[in-house]
Each structure stands twice: as structure tokens, then as C-alpha cells.
Protein backbone atom coordinates (compact mmCIF):
# COMPACT_ATOMS: atom_id res chain seq x y z
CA UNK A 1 5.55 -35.14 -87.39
CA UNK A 2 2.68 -32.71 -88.83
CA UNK A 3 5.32 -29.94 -89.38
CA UNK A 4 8.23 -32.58 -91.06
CA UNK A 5 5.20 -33.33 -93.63
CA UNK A 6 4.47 -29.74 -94.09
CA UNK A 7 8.02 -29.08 -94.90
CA UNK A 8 8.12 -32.35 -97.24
CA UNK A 9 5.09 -31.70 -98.93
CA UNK A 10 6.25 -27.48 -99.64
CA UNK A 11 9.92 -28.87 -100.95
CA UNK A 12 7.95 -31.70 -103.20
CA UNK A 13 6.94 -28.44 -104.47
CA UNK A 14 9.39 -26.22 -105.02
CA UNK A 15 7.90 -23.53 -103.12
CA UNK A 16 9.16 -21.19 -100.08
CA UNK A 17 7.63 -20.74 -96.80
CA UNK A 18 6.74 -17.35 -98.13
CA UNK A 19 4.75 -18.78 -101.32
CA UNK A 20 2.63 -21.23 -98.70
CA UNK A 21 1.83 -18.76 -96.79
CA UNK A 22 0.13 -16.16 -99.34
CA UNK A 23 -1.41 -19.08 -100.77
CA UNK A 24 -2.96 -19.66 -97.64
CA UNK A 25 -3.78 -16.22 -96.23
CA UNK A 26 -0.98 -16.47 -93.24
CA UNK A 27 2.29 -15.07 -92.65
CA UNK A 28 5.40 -16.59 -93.41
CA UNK A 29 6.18 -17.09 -89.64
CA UNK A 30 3.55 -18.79 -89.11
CA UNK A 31 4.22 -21.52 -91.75
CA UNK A 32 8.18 -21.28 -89.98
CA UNK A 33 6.17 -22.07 -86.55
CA UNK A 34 4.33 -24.82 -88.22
CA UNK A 35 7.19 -26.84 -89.67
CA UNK A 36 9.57 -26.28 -86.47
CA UNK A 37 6.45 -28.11 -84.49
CA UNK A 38 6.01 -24.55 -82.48
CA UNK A 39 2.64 -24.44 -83.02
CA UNK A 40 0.13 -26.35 -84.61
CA UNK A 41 -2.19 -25.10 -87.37
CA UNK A 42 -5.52 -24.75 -86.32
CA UNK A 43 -8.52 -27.53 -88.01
CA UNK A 44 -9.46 -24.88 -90.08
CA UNK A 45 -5.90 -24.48 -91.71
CA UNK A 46 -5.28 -28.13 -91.52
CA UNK A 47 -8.11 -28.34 -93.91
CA UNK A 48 -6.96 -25.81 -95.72
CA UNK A 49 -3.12 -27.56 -96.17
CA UNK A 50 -4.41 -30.40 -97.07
CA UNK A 51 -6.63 -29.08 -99.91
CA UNK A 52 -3.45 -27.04 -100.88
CA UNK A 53 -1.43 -29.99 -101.10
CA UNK A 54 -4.34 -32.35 -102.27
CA UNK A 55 -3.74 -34.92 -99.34
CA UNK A 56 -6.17 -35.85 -97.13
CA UNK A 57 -5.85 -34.32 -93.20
CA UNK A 58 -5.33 -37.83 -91.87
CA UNK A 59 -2.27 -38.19 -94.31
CA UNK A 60 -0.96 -34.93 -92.71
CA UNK A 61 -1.44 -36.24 -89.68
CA UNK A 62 0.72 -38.78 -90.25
CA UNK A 63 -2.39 -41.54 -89.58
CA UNK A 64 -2.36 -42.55 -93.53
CA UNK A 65 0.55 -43.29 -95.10
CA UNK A 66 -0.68 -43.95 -98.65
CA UNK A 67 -0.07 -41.69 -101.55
CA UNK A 68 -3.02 -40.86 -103.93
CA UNK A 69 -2.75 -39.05 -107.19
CA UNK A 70 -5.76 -36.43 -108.60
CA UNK A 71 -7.06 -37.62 -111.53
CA UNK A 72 -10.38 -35.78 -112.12
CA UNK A 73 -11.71 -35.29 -115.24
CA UNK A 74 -9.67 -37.66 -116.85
CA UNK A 75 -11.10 -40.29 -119.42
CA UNK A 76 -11.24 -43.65 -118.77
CA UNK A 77 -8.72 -44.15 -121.33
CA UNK A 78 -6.20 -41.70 -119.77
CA UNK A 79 -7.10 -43.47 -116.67
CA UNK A 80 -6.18 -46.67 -117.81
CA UNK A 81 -2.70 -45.99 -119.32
CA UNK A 82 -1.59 -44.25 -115.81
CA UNK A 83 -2.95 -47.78 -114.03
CA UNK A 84 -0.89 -49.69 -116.32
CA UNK A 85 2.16 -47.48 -116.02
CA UNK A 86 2.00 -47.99 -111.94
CA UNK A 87 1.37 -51.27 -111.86
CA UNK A 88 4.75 -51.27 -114.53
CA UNK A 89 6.79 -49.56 -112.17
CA UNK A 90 5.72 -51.64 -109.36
CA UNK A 91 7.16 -54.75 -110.94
């Protein structure tokens, strides 16, 4: 599960293995290890994934399936017209 969402998350992304893994300090085996369910990243790296991939560790985890979207530093205006366009593609 953890390493399916890893490899989700990376394609969402258009990056290789080999891009995660200098962004995160490891080697590209290890990220290989991760997604094939292997091995499992340690807390510290989990943290680290999920900051990478601004999800929370429970969503890599597979405990929370909802999606969230960063929107720091936006104005309320901005805000508003992104609310409005998801609640127009929800209908």
C-alpha cells in the first residue's frame, strides 16, 4: 500500500526514482525498495515524503483518503474563486 502511493504520488509528478531520491538525500534503490514494498521507509523519511509530496503521513499510510490542496499565502479572494471552481466541478 505505502509503496503503490509512493509510486502514484512520484508519477503525479513526473519525476524518476532517481529525482526522489536526491531530493530526499537517499539512493535510488532505496526509493526502488520502497515502492516494491521491500522495505519500509523509516518515520523519519516518512516525514520527510510526505513534506515532499505535501500530504500528510496518515494519507501515505493509506489511513486518509482525502486530497488537500496548498494554498498558503493566497488572498482570500484567490481563495474564494478556487472554492467556487471545486464546488463547480463537483456538480
Amino acid at each position: 500500500m505505502l509503496g503503490e502511493k509512493i509510486r502514484q504520488l512520484r508519477a503525479g509528478r513526473s519525476i524518476s526514482q532517481v529525482e526522489l531520491a536526491d531530493a530526499l538525500g537517499v539512493t535510488k534503490q532505496s526509493v526502488s525498495n520502497w515502492e516494491n514494498n521491500n522495505i519500509q521507509p523509516s518515520i523519519d523519511m516518512l516525514m520527510k515524503l510526505a513534506g515532499y509530496f505535501s500530504v500528510s503521513t496518515d494519507s501515505l499510510l493509506g489511513l486518509d483518503d482525502r486530497q488537500y490542496l496548498e494554498v498558503t499565502g493566497l488572498s482570500e479572494e484567490k481563495l474564494g474563486h478556487i472554492q467556487q471552481i471545486i464546488e463547480d466541478m463537483r456538480r
